[in-house]
C-alpha atoms as a PDB file:
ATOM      1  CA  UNK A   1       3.765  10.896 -13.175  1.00  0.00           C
ATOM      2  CA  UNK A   2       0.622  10.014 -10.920  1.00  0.00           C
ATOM      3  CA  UNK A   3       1.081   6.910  -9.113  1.00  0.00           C
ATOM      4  CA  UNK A   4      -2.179   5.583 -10.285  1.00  0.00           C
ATOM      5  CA  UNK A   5      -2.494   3.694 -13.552  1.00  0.00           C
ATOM      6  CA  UNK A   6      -5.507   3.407 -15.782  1.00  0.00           C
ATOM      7  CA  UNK A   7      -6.759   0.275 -17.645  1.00  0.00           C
ATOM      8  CA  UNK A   8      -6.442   2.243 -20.849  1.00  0.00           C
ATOM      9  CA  UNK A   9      -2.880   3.779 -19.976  1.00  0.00           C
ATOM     10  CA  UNK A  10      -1.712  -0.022 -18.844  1.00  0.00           C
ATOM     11  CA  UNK A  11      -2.663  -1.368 -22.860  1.00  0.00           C
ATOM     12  CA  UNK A  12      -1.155   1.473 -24.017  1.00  0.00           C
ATOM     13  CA  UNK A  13       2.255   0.941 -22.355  1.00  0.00           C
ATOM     14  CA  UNK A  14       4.994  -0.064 -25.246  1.00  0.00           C
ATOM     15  CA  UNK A  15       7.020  -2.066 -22.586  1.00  0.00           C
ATOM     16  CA  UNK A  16       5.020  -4.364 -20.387  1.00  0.00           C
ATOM     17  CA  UNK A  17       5.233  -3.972 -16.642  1.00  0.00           C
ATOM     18  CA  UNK A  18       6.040  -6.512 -13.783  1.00  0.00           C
ATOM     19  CA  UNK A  19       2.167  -6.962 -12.835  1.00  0.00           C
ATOM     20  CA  UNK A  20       1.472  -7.771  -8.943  1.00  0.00           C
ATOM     21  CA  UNK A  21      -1.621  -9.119  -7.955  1.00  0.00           C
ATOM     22  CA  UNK A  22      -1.992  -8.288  -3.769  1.00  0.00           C
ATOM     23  CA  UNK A  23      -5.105  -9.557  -3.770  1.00  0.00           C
ATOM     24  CA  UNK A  24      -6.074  -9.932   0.526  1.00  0.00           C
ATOM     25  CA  UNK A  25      -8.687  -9.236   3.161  1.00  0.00           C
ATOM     26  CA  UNK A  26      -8.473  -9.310   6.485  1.00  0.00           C
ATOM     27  CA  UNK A  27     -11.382 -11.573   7.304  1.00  0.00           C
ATOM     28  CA  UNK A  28     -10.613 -13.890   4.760  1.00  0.00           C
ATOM     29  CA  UNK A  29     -10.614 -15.629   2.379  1.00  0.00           C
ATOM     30  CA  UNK A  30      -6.752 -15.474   1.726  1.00  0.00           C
ATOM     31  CA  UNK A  31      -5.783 -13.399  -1.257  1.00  0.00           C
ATOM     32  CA  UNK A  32      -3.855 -16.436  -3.112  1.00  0.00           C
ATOM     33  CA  UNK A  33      -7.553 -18.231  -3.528  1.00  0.00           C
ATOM     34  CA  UNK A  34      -9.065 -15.649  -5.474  1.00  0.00           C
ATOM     35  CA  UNK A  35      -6.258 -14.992  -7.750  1.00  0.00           C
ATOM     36  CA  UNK A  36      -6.057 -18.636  -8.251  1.00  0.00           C
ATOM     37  CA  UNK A  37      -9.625 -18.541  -9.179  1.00  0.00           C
ATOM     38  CA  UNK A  38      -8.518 -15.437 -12.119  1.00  0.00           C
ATOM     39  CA  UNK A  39      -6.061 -12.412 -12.364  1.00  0.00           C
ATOM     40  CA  UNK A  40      -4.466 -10.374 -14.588  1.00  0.00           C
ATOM     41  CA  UNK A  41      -2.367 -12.396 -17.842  1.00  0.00           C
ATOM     42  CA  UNK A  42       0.619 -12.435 -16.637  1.00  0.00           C
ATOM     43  CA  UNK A  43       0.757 -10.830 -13.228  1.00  0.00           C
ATOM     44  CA  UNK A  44       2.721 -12.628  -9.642  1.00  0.00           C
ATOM     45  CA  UNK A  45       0.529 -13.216  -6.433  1.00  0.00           C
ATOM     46  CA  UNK A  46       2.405 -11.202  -3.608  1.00  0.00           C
ATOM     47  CA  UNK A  47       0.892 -11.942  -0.133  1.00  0.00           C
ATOM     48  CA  UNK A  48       0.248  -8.938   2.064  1.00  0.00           C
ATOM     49  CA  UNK A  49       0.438 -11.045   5.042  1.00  0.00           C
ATOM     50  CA  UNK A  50       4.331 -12.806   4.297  1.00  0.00           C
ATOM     51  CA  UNK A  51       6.042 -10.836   1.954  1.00  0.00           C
ATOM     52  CA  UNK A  52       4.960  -7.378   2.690  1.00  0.00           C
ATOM     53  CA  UNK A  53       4.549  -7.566   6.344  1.00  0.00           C
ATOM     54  CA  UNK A  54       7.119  -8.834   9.057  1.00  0.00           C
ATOM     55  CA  UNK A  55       5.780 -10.998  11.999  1.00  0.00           C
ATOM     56  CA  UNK A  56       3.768  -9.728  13.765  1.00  0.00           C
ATOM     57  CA  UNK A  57       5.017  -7.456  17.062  1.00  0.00           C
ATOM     58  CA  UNK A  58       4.573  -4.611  18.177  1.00  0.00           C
ATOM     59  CA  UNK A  59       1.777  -4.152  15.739  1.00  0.00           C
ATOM     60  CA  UNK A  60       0.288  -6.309  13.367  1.00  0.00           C
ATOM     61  CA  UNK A  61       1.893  -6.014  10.171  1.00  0.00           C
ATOM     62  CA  UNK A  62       5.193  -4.285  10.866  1.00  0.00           C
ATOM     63  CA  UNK A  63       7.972  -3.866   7.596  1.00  0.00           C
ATOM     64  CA  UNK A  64       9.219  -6.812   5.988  1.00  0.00           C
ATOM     65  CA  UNK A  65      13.147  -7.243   5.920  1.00  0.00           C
ATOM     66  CA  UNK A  66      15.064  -6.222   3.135  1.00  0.00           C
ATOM     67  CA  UNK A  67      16.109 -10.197   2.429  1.00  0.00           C
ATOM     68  CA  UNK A  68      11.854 -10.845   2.127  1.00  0.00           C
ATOM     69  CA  UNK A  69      11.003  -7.999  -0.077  1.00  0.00           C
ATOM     70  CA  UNK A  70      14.333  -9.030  -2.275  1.00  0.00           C
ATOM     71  CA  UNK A  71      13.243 -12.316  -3.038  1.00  0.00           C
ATOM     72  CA  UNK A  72       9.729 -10.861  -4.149  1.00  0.00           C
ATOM     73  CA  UNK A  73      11.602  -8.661  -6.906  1.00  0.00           C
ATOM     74  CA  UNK A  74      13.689 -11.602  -8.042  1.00  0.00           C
ATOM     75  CA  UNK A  75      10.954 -13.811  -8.235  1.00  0.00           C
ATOM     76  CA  UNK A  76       8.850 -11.066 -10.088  1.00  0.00           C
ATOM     77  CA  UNK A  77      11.941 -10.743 -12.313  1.00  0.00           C
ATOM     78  CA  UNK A  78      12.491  -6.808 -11.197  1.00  0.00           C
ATOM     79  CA  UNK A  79      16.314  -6.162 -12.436  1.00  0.00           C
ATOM     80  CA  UNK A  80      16.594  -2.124 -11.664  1.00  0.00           C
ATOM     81  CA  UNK A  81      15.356   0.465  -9.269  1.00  0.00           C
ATOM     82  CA  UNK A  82      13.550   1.684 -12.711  1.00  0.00           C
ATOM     83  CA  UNK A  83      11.690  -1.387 -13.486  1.00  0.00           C
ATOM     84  CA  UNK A  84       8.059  -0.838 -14.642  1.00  0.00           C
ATOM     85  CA  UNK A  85       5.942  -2.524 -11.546  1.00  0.00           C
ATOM     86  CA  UNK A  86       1.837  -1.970 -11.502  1.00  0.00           C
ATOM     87  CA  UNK A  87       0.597  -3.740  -8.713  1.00  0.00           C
ATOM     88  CA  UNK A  88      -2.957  -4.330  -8.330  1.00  0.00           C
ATOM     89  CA  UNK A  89      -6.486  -6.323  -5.896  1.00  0.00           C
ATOM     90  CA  UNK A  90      -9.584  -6.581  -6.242  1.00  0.00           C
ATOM     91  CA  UNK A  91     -11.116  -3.276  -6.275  1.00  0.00           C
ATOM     92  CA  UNK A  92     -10.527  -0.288  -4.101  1.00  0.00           C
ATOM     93  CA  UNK A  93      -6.311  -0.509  -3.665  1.00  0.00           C
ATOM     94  CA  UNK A  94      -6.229  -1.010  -0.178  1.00  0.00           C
ATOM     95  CA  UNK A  95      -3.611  -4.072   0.139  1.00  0.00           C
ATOM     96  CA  UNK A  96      -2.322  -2.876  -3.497  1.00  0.00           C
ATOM     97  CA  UNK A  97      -1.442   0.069  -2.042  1.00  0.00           C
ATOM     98  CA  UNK A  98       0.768  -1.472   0.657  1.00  0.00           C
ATOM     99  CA  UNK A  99       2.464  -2.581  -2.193  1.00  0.00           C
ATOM    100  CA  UNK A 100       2.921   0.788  -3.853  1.00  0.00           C
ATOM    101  CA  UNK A 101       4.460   1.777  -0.607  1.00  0.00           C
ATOM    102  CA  UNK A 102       6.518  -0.929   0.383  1.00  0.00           C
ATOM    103  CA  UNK A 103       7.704  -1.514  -3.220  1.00  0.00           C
ATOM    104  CA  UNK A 104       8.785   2.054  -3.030  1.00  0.00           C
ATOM    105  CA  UNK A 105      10.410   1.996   0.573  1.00  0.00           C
ATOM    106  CA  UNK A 106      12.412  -0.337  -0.481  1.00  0.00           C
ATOM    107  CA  UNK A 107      14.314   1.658  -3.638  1.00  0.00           C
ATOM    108  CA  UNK A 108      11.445   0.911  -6.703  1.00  0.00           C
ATOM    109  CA  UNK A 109      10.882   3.880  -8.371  1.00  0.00           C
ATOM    110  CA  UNK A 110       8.686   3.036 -11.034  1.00  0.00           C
ATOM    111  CA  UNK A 111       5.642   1.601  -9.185  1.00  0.00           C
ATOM    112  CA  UNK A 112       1.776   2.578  -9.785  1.00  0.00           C
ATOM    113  CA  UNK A 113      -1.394   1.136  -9.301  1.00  0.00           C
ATOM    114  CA  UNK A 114      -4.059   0.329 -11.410  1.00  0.00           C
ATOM    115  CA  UNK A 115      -7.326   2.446 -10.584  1.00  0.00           C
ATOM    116  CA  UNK A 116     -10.119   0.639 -10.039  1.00  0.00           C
ATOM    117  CA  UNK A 117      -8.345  -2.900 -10.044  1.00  0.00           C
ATOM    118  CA  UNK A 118      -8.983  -6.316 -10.988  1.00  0.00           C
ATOM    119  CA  UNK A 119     -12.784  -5.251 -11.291  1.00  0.00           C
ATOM    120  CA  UNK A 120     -11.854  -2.227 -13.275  1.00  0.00           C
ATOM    121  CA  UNK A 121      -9.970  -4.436 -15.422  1.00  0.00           C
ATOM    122  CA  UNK A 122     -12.868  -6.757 -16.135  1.00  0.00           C
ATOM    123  CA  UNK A 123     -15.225  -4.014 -16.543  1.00  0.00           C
ATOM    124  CA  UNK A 124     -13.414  -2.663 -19.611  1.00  0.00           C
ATOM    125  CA  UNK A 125     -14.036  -6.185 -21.375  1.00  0.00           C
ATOM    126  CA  UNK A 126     -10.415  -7.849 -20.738  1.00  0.00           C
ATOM    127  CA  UNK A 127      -9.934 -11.047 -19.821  1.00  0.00           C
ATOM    128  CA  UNK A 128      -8.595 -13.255 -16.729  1.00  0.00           C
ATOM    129  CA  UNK A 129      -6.292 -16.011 -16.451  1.00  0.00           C
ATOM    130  CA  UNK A 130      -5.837 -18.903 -14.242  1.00  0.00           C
ATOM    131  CA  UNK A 131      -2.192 -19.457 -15.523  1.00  0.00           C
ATOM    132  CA  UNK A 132       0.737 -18.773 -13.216  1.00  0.00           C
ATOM    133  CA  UNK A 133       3.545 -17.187 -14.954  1.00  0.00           C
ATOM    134  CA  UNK A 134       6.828 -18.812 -13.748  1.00  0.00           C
ATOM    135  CA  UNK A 135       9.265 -17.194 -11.128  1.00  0.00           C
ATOM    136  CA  UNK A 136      12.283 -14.998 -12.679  1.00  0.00           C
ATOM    137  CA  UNK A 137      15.684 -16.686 -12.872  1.00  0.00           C
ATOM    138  CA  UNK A 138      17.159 -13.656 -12.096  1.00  0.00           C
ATOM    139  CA  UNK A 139      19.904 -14.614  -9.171  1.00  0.00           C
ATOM    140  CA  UNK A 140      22.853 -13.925 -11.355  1.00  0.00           C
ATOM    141  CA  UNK A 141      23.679 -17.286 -12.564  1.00  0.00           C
ATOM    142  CA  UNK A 142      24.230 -18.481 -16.209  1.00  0.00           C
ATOM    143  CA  UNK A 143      20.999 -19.045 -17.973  1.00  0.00           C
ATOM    144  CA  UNK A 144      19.845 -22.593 -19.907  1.00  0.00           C
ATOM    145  CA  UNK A 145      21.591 -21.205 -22.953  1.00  0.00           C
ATOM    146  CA  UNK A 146      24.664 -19.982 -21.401  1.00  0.00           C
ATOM    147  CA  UNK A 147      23.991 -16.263 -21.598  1.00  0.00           C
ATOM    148  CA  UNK A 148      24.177 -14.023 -18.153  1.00  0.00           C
ATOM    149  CA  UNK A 149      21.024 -14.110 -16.352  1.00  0.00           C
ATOM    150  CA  UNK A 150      20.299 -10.335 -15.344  1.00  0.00           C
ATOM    151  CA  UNK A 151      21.296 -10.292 -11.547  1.00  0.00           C
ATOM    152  CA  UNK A 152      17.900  -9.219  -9.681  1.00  0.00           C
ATOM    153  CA  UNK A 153      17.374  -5.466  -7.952  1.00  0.00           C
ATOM    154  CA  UNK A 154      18.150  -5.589  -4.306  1.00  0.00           C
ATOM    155  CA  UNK A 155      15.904  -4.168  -1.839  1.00  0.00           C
ATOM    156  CA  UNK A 156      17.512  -1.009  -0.164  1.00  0.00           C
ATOM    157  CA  UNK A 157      14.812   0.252   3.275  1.00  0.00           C
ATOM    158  CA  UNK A 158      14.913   3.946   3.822  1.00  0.00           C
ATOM    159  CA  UNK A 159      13.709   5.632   0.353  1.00  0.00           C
ATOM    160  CA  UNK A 160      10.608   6.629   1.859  1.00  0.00           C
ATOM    161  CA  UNK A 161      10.839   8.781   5.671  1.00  0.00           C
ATOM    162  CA  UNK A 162       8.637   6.410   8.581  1.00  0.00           C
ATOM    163  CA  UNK A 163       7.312   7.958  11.756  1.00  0.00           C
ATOM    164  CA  UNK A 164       7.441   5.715  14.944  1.00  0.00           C
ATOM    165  CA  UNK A 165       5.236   6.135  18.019  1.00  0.00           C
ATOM    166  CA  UNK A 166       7.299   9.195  19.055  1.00  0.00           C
ATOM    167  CA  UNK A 167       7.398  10.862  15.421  1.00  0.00           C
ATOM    168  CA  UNK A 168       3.386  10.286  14.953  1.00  0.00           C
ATOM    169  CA  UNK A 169       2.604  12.089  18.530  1.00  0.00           C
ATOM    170  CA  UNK A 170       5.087  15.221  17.455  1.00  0.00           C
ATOM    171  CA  UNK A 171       3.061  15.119  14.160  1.00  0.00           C
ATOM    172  CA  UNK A 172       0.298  16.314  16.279  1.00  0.00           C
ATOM    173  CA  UNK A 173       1.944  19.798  16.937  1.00  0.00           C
ATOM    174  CA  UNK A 174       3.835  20.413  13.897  1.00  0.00           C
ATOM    175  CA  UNK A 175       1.847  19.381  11.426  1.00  0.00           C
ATOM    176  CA  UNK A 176      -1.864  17.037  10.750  1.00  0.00           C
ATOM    177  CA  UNK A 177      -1.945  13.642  11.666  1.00  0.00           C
ATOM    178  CA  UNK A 178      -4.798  11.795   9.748  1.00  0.00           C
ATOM    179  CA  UNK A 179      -6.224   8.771  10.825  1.00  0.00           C
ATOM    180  CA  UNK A 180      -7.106   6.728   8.196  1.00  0.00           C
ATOM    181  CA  UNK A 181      -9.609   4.691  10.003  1.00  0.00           C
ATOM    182  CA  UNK A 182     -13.627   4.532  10.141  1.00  0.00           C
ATOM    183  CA  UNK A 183     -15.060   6.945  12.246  1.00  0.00           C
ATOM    184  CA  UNK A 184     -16.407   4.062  14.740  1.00  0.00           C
ATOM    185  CA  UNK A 185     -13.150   3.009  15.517  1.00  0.00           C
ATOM    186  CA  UNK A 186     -11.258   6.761  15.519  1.00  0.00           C
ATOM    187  CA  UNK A 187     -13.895   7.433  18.220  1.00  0.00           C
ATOM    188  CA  UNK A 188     -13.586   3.976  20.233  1.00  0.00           C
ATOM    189  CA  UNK A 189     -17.184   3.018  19.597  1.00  0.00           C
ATOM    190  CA  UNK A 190     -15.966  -0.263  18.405  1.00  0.00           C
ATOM    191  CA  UNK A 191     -12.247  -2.157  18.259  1.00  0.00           C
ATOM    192  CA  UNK A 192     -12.774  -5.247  16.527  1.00  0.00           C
ATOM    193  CA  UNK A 193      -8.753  -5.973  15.468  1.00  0.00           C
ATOM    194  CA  UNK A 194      -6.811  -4.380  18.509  1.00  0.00           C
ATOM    195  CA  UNK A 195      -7.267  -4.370  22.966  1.00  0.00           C
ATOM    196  CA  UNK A 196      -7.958  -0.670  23.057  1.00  0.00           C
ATOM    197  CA  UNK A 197     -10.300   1.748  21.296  1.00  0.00           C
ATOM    198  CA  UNK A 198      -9.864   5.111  20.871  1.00  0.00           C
ATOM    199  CA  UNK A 199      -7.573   6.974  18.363  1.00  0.00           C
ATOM    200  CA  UNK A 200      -4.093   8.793  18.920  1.00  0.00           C
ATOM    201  CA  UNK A 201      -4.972  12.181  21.031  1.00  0.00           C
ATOM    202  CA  UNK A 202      -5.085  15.246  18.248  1.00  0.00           C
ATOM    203  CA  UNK A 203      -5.789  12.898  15.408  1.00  0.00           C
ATOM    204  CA  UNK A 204      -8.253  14.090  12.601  1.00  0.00           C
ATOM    205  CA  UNK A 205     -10.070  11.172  11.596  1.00  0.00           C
ATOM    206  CA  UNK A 206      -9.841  10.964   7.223  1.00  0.00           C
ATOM    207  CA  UNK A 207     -11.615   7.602   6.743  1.00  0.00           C
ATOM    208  CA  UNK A 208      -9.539   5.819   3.369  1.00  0.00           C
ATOM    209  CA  UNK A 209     -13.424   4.858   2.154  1.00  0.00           C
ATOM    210  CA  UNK A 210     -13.980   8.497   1.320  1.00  0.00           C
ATOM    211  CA  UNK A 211     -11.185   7.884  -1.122  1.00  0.00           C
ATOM    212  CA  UNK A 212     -12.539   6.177  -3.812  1.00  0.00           C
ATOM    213  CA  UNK A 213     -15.794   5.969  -5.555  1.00  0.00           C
ATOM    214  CA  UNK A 214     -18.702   3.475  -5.297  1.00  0.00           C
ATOM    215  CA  UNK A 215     -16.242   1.391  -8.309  1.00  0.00           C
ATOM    216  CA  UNK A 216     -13.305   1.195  -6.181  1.00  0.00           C
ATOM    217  CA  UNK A 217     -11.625   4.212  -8.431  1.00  0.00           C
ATOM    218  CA  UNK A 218     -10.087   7.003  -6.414  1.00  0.00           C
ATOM    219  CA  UNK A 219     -11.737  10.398  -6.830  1.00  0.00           C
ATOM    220  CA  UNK A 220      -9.740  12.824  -9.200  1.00  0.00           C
ATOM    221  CA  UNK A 221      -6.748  14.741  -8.108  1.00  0.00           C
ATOM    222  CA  UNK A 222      -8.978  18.409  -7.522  1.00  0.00           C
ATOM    223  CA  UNK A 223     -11.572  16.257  -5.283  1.00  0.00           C
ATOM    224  CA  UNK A 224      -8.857  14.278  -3.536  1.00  0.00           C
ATOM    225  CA  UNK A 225      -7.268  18.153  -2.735  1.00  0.00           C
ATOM    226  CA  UNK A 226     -11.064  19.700  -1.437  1.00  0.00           C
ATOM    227  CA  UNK A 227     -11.613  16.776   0.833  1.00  0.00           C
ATOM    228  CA  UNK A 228      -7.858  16.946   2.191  1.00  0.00           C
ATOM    229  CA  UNK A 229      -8.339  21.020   2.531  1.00  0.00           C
ATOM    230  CA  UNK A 230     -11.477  20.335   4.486  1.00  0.00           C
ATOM    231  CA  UNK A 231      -9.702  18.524   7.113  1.00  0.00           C
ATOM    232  CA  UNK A 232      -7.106  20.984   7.596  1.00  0.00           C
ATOM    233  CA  UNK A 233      -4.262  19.943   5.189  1.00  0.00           C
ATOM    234  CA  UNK A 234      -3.354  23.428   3.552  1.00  0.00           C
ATOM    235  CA  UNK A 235      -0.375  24.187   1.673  1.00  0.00           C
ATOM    236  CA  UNK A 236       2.818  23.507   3.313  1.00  0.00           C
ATOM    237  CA  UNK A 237       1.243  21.338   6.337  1.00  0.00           C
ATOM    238  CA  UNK A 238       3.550  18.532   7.421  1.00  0.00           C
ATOM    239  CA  UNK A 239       1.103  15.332   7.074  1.00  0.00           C
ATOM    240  CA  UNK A 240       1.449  12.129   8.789  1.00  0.00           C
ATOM    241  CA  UNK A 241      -0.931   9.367   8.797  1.00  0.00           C
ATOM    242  CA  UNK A 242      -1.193   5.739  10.395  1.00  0.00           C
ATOM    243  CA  UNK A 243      -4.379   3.818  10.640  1.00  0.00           C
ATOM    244  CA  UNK A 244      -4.773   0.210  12.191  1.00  0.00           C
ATOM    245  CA  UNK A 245      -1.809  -1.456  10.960  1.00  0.00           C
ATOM    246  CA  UNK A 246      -0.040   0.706   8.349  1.00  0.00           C
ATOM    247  CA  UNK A 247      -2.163  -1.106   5.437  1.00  0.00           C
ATOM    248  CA  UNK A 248      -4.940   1.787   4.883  1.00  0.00           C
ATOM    249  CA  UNK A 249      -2.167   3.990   5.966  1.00  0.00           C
ATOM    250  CA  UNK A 250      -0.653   3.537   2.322  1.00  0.00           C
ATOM    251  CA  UNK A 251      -4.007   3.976   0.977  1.00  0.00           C
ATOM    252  CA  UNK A 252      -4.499   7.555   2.414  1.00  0.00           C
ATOM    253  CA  UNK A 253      -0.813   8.089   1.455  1.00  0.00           C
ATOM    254  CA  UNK A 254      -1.343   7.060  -2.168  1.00  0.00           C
ATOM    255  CA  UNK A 255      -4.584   9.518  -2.336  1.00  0.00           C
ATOM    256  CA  UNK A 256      -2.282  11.973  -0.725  1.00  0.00           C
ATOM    257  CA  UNK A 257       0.372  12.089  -3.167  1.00  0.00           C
ATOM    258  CA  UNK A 258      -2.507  11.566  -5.957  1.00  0.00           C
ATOM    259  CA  UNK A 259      -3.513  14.818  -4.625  1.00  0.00           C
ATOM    260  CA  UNK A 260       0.148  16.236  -5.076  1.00  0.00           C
ATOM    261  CA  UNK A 261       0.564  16.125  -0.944  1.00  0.00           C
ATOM    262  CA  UNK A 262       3.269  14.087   0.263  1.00  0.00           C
ATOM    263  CA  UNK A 263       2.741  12.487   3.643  1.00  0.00           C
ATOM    264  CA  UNK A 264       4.782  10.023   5.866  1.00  0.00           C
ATOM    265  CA  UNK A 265       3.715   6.757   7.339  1.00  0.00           C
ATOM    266  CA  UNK A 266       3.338   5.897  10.985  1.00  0.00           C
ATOM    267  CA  UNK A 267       3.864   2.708  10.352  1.00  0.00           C
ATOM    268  CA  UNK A 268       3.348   0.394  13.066  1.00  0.00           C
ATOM    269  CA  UNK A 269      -0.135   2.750  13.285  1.00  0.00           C
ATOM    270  CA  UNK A 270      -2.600   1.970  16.169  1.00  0.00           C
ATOM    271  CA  UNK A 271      -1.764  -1.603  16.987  1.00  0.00           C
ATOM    272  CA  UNK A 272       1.489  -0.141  18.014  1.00  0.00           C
ATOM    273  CA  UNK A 273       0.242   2.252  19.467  1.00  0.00           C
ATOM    274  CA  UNK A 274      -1.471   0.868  22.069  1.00  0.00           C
ATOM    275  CA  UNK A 275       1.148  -1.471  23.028  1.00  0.00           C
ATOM    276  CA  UNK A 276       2.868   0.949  25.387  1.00  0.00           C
ATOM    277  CA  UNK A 277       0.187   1.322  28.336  1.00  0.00           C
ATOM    278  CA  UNK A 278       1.895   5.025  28.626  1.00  0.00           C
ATOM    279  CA  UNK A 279       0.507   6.296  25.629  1.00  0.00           C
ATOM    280  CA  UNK A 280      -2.501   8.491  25.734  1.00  0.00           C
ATOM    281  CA  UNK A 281      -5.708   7.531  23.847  1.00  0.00           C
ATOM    282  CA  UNK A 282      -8.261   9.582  22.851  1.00  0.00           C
ATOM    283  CA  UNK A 283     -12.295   8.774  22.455  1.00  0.00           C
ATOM    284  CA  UNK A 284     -14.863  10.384  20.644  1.00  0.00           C
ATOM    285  CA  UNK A 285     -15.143  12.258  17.555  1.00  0.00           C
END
């Protein structure tokens, strides 16, 4: 099953899905404004910056703990690892596909996101919705009419491998470590979110804009493959990619596996990185 989710295929589905609006930017405004202002019928504002992303240090938006990302599936009323979960922002995935990943890290197996989001959504004539559909019940408690209330899915971390600073600089020599950055910062012209420039030494810069289309839609599975194959990923490469703060890292992931090319996340990416004064950094393209 791909992990991306048309408009058409989400009407079609016979069992509605736990929708997740992740809605964010990271100059602002916050997410939770525009999906007040509009979002999907029926679909649960998840913040990027809270529920998917610990405190910050080392790095910017490290892993959540397993307590956080549990009370996100109780609230969204998630009972089983199974659970039908489409997650969705604005347009191009990039915060909905933090989601994807983290959702999936953390024992989901039944998460996609919908191509083309909120403004794909819109563009095929459907409708927003300011209401906010009320949080699950699920804790395992009797319910108003005295029935059991179905106890809500616990978040497990692990289901999905992680690199740390060590793994990503081996990934170099046994493998293809993308960076999922623009080329300005992969080369250190310009650092506008972290104190050093410059990318991890024997990273191939893969830019997560190349992605998608001009709509925010991600380019078909046979395109995805070409531009992957043109950086070096061949069949059987070990790929490992990281990117600012392990956001657009899930981006290139979810084009990755799109692509039918599994990859692992350096996590902590680049604002980890450069943490350690001892690690090397690279300039230029």
């Amino acid at each position: 099953m791909s992990p991306l989710i048309t408009v058409e295929e989400l009407r079609a589905l016979g069992t509605a899905p736990v929708l997740a609006d992740v809605t964010w930017n990271l100059a602002g405004p916050p997410g939770k404004e525009a999906y007040d202002a509009g979002h999907l019928p029926g679909a649960y504002f998840v913040d990027l910056d809270t529920e998917l992303a610990g405190p910050p240090g080392p790095g910017r938006h490290p892993l959540p703990d397993a307590t956080t990302v549990t009370a996100i599936f109780h609230r969204l009323g998630i009972t089983s690892a199974d659970t039908p979960v489409v997650v969705y922002d604005a347009a191009t995935s990039m915060s909905a596909a933090r989601a994807w990943w983290t959702f999936r890290y953390f024992g989901l197996t039944n998460v996609r996101v919908l191509n083309g989001g909120q403004a794909a959504w819109q563009a095929a004539g459907e409708k927003l919705t300011t209401e906010v559909p009320p949080a699950s019940a699920g804790t395992g408690s009797a319910g108003a009419a005295g029935g059991a209330v179905p106890v809500g899915f616990v978040a497990t971390p692990g289901h999905l491998p992680v690199l740390d600073a060590e793994g990503a600089a081996a990934a170099v020599g046994r493998g293809i470590l993308l960076d999922a950055r623009a080329p300005e910062r992969y080369a250190g012209e310009v650092e506008p979110m972290d104190p050093v420039a410059g990318h991890i030494p024997g990273a191939v810069n893969a830019p997560t804009g190349a992605n998608v289309n001009e709509s925010g839609h991600f380019l078909p599975p046979a395109e995805l493959r070409a531009r992957f194959s043109a950086l070096g990923v061949t069949d059987g490469t070990e790929v490992a990619v990281y990117c600012g703060s392990g956001v657009t890292a899930a981006h290139e992931a979810l084009a990755l596996e799109s692509a039918g090319i599994p990859a692992t996340v350096y996590i902590g990416s680049w604002s980890e990185w450069v943490t350690n004064p001892t690690r090397p950094v690279a300039t230029g393209s």
